[in-house]
Protein backbone atom coordinates (compact mmCIF):
# COMPACT_ATOMS: atom_id res chain seq x y z
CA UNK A 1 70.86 215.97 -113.13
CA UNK A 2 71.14 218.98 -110.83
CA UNK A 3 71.20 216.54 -108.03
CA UNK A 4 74.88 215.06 -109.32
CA UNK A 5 76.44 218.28 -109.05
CA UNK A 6 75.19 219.42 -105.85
CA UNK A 7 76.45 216.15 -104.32
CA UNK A 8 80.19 216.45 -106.03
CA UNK A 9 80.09 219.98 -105.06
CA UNK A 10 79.07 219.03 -101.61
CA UNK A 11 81.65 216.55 -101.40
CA UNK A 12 84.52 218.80 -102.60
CA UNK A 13 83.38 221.49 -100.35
CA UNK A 14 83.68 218.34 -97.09
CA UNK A 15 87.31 217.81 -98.48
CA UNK A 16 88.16 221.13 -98.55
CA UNK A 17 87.15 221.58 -94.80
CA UNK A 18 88.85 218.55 -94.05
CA UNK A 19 92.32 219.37 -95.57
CA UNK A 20 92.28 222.73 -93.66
CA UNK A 21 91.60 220.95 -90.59
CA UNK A 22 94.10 218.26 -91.13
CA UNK A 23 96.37 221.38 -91.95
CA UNK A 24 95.64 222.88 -88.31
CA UNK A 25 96.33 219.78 -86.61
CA UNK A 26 99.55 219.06 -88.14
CA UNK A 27 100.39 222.36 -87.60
CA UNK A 28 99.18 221.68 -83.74
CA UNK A 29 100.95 218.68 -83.73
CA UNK A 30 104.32 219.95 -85.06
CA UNK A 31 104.30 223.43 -82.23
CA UNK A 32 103.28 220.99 -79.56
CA UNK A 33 106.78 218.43 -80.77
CA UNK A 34 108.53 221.51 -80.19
CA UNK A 35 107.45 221.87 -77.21
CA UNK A 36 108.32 218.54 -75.77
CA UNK A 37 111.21 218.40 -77.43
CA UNK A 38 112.42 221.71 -75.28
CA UNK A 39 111.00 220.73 -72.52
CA UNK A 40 113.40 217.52 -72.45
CA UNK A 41 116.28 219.62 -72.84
CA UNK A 42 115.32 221.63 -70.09
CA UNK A 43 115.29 218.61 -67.99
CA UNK A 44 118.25 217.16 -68.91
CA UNK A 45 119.96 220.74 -68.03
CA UNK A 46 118.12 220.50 -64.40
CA UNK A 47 119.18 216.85 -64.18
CA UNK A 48 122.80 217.59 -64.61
CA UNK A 49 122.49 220.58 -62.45
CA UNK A 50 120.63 218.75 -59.85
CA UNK A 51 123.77 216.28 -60.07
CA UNK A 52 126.80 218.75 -60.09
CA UNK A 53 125.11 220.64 -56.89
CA UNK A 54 124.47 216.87 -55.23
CA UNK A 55 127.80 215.92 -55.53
CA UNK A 56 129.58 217.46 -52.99
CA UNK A 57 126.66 216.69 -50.67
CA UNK A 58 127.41 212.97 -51.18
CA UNK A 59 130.76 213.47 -50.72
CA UNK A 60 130.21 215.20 -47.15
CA UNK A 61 127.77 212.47 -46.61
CA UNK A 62 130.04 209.75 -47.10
CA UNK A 63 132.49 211.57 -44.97
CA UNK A 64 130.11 212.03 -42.10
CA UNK A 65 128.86 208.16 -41.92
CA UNK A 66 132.95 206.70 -42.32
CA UNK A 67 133.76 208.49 -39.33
């Protein structure tokens, strides 16, 4: 009978190590969303940047081949 409780105690002790890993990784997994989610934002600000400060270039440029 001992046998029973050792294996439901084992099992609820796996569970347990399972939920707080599943807790780390979502955790993980949320931080690293975050992440991306500012890094796309940053790249969209050096994209528009990029194409204010290319502008005028492509105006001169279109200047320099009409003539």
């Amino acid at each position: 009978m001992w046998w029973i409780f050792l294996s439901v105690g084992l099992a609820a002790a796996g569970l347990a190590v399972l939920a707080f890993f599943a807790a780390r990784v979502f955790t993980a997994v949320r931080e690293l969303a975050a992440q991306v989610a500012a890094s796309g934002e940053a790249l969209a600000a050096a994209g528009d940047r990029l194409q204010r400060a290319a502008a005028p270039v492509a105006r001169r440029a279109g200047e320099i081949t009409r003539r």
